[in-house]
C-alpha atoms as a PDB file:
ATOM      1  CA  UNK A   1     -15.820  71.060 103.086  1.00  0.00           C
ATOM      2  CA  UNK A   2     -16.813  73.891 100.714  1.00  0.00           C
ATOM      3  CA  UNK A   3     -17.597  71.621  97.729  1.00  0.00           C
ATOM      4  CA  UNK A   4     -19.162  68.477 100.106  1.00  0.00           C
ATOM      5  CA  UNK A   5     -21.280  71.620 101.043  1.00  0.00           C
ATOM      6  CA  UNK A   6     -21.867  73.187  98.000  1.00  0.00           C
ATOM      7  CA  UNK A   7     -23.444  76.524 100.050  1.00  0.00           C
ATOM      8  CA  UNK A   8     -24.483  79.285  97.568  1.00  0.00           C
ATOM      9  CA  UNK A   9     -24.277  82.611  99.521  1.00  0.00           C
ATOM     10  CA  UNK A  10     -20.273  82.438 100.350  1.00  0.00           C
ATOM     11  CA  UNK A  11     -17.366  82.764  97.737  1.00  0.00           C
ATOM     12  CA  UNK A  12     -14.799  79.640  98.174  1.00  0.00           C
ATOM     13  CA  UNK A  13     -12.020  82.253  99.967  1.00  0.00           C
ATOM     14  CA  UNK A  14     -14.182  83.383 102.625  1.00  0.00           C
ATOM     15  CA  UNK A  15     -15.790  79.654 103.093  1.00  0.00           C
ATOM     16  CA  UNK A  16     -11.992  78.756 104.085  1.00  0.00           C
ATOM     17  CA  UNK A  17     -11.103  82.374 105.601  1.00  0.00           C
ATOM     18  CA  UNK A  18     -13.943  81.686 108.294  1.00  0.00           C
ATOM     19  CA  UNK A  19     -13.321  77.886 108.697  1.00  0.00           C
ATOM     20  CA  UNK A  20      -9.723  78.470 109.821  1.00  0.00           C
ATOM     21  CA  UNK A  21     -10.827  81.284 111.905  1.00  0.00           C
ATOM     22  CA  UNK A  22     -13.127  78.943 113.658  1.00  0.00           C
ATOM     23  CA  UNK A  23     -10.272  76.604 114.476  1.00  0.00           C
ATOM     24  CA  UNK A  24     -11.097  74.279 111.083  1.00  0.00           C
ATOM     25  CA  UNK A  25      -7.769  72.976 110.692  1.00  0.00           C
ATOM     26  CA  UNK A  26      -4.882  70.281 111.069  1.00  0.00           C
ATOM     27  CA  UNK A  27      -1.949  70.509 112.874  1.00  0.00           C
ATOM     28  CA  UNK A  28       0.536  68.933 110.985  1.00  0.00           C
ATOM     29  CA  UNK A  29       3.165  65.821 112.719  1.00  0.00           C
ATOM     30  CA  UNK A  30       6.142  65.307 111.401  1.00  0.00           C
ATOM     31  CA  UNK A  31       7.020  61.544 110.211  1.00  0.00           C
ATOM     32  CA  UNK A  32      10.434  60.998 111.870  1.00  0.00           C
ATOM     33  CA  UNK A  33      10.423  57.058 112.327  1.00  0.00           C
ATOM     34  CA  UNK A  34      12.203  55.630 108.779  1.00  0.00           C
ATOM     35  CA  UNK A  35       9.832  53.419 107.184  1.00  0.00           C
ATOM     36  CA  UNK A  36      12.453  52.480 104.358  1.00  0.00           C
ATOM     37  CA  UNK A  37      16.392  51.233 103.822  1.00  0.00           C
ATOM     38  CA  UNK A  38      17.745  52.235 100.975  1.00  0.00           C
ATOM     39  CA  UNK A  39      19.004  49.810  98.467  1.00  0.00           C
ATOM     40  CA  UNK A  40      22.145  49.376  96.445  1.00  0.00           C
ATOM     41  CA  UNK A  41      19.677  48.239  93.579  1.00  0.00           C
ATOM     42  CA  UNK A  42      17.921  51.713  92.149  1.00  0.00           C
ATOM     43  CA  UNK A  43      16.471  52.778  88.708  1.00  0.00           C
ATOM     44  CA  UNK A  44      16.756  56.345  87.450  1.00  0.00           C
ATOM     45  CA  UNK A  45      14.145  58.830  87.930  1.00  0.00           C
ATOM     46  CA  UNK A  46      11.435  58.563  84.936  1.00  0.00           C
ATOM     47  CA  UNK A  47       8.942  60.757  85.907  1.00  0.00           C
ATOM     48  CA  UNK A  48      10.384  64.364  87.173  1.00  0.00           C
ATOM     49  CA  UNK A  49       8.806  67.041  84.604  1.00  0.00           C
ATOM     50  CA  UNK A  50       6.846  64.726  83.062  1.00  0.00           C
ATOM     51  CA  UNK A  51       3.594  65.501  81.776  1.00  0.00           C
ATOM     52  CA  UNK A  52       0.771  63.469  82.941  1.00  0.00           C
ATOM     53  CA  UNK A  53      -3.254  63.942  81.153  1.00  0.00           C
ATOM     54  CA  UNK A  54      -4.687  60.313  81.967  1.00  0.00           C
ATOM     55  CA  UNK A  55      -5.536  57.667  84.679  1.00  0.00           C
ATOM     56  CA  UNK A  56      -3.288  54.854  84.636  1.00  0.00           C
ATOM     57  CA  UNK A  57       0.034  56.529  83.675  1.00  0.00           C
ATOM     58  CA  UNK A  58       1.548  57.269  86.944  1.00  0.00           C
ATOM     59  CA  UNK A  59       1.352  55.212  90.161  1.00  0.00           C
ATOM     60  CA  UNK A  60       3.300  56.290  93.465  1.00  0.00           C
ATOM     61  CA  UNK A  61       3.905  54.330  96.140  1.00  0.00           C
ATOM     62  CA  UNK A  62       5.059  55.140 100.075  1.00  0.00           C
ATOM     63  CA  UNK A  63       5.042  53.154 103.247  1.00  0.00           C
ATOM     64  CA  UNK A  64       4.416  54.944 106.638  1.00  0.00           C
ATOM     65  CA  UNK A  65       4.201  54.054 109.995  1.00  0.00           C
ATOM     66  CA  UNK A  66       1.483  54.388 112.427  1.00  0.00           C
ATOM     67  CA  UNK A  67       2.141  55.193 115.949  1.00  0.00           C
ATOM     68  CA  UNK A  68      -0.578  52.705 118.273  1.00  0.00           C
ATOM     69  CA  UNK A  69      -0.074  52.378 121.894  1.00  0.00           C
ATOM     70  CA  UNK A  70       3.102  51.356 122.377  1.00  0.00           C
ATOM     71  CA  UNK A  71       3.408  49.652 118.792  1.00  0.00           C
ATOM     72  CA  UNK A  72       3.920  50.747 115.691  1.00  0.00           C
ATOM     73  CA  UNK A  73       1.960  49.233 112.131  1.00  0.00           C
ATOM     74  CA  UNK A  74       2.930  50.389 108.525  1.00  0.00           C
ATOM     75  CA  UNK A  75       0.520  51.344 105.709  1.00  0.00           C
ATOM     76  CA  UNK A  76       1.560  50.603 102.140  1.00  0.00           C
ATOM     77  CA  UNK A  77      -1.036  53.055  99.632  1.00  0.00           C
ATOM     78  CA  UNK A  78      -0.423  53.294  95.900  1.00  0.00           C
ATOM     79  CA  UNK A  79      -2.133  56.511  94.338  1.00  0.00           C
ATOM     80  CA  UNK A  80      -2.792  57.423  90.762  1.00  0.00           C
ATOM     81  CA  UNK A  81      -1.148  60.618  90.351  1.00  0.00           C
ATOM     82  CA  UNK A  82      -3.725  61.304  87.746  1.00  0.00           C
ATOM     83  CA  UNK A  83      -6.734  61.187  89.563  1.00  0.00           C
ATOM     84  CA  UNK A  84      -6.021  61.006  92.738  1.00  0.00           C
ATOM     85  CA  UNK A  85      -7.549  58.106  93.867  1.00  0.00           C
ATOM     86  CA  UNK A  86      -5.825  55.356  96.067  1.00  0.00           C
ATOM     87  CA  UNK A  87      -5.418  52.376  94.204  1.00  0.00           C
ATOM     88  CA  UNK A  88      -3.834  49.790  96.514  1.00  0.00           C
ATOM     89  CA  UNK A  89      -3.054  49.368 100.040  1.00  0.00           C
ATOM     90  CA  UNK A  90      -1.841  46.841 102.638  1.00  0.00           C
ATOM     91  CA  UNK A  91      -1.980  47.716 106.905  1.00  0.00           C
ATOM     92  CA  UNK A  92       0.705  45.399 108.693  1.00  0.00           C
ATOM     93  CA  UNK A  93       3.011  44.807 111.786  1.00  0.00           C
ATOM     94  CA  UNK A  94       6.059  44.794 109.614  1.00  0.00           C
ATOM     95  CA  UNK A  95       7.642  46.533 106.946  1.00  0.00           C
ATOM     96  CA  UNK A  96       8.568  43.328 104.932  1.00  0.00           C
ATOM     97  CA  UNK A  97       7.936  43.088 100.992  1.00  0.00           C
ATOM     98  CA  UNK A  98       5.244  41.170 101.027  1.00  0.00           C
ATOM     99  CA  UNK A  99       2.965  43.608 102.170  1.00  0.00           C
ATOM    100  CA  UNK A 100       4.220  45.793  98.855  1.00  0.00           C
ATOM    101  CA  UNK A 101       3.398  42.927  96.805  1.00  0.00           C
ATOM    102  CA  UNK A 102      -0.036  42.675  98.261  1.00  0.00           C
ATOM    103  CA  UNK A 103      -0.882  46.735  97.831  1.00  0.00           C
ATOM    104  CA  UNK A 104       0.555  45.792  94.250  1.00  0.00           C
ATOM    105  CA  UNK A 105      -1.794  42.925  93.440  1.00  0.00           C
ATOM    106  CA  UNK A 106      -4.600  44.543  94.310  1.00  0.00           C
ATOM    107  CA  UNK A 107      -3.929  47.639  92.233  1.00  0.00           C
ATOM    108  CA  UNK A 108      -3.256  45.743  89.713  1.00  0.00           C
ATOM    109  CA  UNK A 109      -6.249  43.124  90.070  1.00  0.00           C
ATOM    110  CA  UNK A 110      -8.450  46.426  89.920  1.00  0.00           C
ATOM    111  CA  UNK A 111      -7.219  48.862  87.919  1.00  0.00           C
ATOM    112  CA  UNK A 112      -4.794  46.962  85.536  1.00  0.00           C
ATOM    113  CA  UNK A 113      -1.072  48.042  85.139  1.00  0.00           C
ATOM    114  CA  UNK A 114       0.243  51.964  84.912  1.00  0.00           C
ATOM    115  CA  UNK A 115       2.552  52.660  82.573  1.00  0.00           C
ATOM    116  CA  UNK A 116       5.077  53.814  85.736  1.00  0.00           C
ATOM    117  CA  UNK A 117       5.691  52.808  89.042  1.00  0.00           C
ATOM    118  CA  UNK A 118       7.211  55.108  90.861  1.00  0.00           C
ATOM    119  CA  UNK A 119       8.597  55.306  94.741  1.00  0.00           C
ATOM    120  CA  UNK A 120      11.899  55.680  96.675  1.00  0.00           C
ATOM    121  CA  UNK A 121      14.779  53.807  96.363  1.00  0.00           C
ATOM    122  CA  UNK A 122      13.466  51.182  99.804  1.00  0.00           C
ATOM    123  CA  UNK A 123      14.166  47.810  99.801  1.00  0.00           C
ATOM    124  CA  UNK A 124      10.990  46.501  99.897  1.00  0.00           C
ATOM    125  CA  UNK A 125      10.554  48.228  96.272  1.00  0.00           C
ATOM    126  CA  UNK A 126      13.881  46.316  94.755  1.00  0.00           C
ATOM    127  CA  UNK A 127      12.963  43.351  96.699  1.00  0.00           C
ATOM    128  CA  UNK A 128      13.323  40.703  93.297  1.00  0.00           C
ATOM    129  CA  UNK A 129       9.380  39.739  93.798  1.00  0.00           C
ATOM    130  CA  UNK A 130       8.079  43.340  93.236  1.00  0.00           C
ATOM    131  CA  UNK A 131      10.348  44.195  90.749  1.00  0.00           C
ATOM    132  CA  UNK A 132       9.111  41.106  88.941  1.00  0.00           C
ATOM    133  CA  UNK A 133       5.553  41.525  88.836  1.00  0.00           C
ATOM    134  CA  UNK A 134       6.097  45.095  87.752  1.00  0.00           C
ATOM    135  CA  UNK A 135       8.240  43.449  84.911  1.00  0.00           C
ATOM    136  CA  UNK A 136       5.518  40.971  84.344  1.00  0.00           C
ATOM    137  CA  UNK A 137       3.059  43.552  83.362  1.00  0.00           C
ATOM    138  CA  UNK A 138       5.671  45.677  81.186  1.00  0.00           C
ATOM    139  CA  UNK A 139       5.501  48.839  83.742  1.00  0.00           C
ATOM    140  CA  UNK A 140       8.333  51.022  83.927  1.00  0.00           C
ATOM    141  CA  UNK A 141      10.087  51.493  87.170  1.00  0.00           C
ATOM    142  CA  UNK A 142      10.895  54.854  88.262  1.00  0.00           C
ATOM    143  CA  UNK A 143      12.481  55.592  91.485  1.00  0.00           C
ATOM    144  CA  UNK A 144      12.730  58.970  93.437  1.00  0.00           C
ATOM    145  CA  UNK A 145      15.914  60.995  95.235  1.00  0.00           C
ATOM    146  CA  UNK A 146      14.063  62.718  97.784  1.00  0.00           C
ATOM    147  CA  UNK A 147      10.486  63.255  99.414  1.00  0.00           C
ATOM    148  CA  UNK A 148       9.832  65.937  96.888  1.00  0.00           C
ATOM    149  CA  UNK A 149      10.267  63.340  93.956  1.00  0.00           C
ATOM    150  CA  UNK A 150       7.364  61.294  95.578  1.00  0.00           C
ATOM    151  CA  UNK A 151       5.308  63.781  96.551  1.00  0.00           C
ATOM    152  CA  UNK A 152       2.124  62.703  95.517  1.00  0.00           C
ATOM    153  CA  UNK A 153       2.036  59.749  97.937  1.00  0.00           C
ATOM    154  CA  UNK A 154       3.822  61.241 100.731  1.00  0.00           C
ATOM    155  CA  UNK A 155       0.503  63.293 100.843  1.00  0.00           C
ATOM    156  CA  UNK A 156      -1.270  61.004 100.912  1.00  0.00           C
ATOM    157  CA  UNK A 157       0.043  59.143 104.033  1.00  0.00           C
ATOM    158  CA  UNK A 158      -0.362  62.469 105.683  1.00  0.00           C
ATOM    159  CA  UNK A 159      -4.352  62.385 104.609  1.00  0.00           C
ATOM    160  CA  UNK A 160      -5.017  59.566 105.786  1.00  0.00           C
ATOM    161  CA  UNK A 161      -3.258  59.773 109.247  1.00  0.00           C
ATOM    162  CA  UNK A 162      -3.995  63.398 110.053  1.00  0.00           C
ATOM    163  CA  UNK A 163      -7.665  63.663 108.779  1.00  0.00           C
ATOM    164  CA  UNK A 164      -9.018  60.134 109.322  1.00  0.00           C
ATOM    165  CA  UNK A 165      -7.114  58.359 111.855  1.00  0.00           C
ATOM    166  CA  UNK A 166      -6.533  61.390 114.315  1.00  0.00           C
ATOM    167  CA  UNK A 167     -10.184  61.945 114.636  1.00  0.00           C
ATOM    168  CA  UNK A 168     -11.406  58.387 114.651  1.00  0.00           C
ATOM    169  CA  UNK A 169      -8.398  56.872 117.160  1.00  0.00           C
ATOM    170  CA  UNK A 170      -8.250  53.516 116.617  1.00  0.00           C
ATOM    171  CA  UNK A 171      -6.824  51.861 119.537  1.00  0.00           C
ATOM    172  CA  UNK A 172      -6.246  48.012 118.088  1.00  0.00           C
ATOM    173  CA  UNK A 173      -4.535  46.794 115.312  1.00  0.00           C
ATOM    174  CA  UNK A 174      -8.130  45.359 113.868  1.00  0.00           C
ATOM    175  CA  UNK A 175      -9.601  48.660 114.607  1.00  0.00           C
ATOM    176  CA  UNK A 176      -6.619  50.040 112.574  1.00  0.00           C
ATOM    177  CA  UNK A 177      -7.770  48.002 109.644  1.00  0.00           C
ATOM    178  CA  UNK A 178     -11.486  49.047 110.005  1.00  0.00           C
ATOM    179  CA  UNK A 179     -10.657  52.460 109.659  1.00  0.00           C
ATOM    180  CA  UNK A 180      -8.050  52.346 107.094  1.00  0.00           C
ATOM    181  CA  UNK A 181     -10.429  50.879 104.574  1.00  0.00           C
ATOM    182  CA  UNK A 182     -12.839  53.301 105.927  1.00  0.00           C
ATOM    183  CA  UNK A 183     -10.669  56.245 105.235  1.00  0.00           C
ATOM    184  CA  UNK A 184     -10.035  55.180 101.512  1.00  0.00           C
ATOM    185  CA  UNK A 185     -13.304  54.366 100.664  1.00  0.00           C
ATOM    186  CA  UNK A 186     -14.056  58.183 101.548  1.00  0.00           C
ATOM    187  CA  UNK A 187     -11.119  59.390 100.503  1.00  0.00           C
ATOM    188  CA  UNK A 188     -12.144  57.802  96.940  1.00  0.00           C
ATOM    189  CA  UNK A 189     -15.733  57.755  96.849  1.00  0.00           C
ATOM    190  CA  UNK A 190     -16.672  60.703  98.459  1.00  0.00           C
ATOM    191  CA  UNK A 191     -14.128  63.461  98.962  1.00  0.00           C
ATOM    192  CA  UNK A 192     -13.932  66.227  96.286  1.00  0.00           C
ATOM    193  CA  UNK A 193     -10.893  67.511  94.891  1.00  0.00           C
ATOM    194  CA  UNK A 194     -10.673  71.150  93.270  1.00  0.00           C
ATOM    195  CA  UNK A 195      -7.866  70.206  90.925  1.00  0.00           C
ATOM    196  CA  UNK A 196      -9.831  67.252  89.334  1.00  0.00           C
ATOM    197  CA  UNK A 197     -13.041  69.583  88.645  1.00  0.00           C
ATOM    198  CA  UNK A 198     -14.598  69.340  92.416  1.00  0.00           C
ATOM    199  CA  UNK A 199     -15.243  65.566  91.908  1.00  0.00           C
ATOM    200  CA  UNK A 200     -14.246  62.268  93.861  1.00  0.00           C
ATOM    201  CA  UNK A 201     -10.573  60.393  92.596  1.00  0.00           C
ATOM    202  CA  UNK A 202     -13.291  57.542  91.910  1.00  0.00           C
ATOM    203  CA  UNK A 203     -15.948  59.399  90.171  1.00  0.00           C
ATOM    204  CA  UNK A 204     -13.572  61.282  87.773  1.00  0.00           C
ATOM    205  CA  UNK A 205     -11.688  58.165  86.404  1.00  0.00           C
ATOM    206  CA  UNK A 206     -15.360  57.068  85.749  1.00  0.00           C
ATOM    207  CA  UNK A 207     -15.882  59.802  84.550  1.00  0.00           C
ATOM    208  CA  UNK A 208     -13.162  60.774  82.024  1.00  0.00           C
ATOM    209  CA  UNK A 209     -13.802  58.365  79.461  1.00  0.00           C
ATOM    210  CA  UNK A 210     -16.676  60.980  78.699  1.00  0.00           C
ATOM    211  CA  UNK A 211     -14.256  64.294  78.698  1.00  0.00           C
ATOM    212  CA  UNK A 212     -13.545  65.570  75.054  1.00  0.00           C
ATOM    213  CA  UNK A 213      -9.884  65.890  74.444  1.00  0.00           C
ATOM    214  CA  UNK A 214      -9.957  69.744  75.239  1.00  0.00           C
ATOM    215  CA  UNK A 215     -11.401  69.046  78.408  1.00  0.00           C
ATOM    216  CA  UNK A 216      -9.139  66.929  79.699  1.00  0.00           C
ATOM    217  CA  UNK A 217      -6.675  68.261  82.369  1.00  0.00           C
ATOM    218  CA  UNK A 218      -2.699  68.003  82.319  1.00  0.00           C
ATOM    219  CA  UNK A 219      -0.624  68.286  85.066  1.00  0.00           C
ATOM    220  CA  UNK A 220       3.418  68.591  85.322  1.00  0.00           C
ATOM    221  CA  UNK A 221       5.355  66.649  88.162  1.00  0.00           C
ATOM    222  CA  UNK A 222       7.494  68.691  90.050  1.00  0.00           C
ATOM    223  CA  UNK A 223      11.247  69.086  88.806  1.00  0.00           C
ATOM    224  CA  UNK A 224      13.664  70.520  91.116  1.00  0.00           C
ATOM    225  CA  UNK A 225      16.243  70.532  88.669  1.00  0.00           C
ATOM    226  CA  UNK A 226      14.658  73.599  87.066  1.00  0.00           C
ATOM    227  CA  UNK A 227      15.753  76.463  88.196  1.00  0.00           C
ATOM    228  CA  UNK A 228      13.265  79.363  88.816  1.00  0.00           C
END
C-alpha cells in the first residue's frame, strides 16, 4: 500500500504502524489439507544457500488447495525466485500431473526454461511426463525436504488465497478461474515489491536488462543447515 501510494508526508514505518492500527491486516489460515504424496523417486536439494542475481535461474513450484463450498480445487503457480513474478499456473478439480505439466508449458512457452526447477518431493513432480519436459529443456531438478526449502512458493499460495481470493469470494469453480488470473495479473503487473526496488515482478524483469552489473541485486536461499 505505501509504495502503490507513494504519499510524501509519512515515513514507510509509520505508513504501516497506522495501517495495522486501523485493522489493515491478514489473518493468516493454516493449510492443513495435503496437496502432495511423496514419492519414492526424489533428486537432491540443488538450491539451499545458493546465490541467485538473475531472472530465469530459479523456478519454484507448489500446489494448494482451495476450500469452495463444499469442494475443494487445487492451484498449481510456478514463481521466479528472482523476481518474483508468477510464471505459470493451472486451477483444477484434481491434483493429477497434468495440471503440473500445463503450469509448466506455459512457463516455459513464456518465459523460456530456468536453469532449476525446484519443488517438493510430490508425485505429480516425478510423474515421468514432467520430469521429461524439464529434461527436454536441460533444467536441473532440485527437490526440497521441508516447507522451508520451498519457501518462495509456499508464499505465494498464501498471497494469492489470503489477499485476493478472501476478499473477492468466488463462489463457482469458473468464478475461481476469473479471479485467479485476476489475482496474478495484479500480483505481476501491478503490485510493488520493496526487495526488488519498489517495482512490479513484471516490470523489473523488463526492466533488468537495463541495470549495470553493480546494480543488480543478489539474494541467498535459505539454508537451515547453517547454524547461527
Amino acid at each position: 500500500m505505501y509504495y502503490s501510494l507513494s504519499p510524501n508526508f509519512i515515513g514507510r514505518d509509520r505508513f504501516i504502524e497506522i495501517m495495522m492500527s486501523l485493522g489493515y491486516r491478514l489473518k493468516r489460515k493454516k493449510n492443513y489439507k495435503r496437496t502432495t504424496i511423496a514419492s519414492k523417486i526424489y533428486y537432491p536439494n540443488l538450491i539451499k544457500g545458493m546465490q541467485v542475481n538473475t531472472p530465469n535461474t530459479i523456478w519454484q513450484s507448489d500446489i494448494t488447495y482451495i476450500p469452495l463450498g463444499n469442494r475443494h480445487y487445487y492451484a498449481v503457480f510456478i514463481i521466479d525466485v528472482y523476481t518474483k513474478e508468477i510464471v505459470g499456473y493451472s486451477i483444477t478439480d484434481h491434483m493429477r500431473a497434468s495440471a503440473n505439466v500445463k503450469a509448466l508449458k506455459m512457463a516455459l512457452k513464456v518465459h523460456g526454461p530456468p536453469k532449476i526447477h525446484h519443488s517438493d518431493r510430490g508425485s505429480q513432480y516425478t510423474y515421468k511426463g514432467y520430469i521429461n519436459i524439464l529434461k527436454q529443456n536441460n533444467v536441473e531438478i532440485s527437490m526440497a525436504t521441508s516447507a522451508q526449502d520451498n519457501a518462495y512458493a509456499e508464499r505465494i499460495n498464501r498471497t494469492i488465497k489470503e489477499e485476493y481470493l478472501e476478499y473477492w469470494k468466488p463462489d463457482t469453480f469458473t468464478a475461481l478461474k476469473k479471479a485467479i488470473k485476476k489475482a496474478i495479473n495484479n500480483y505481476n503487473k501491478k503490485r510493488a515489491h520493496n526487495h526488488i526496488d519498489g517495482m512490479t515482478p513484471r516490470d523489473f524483469r523488463i526492466n533488468f536488462p537495463l541495470l549495470a552489473s553493480q546494480q543488480r541485486k543478489t539474494i541467498t536461499i535459505f539454508n537451515n543447515e547453517i547454524l547461527t
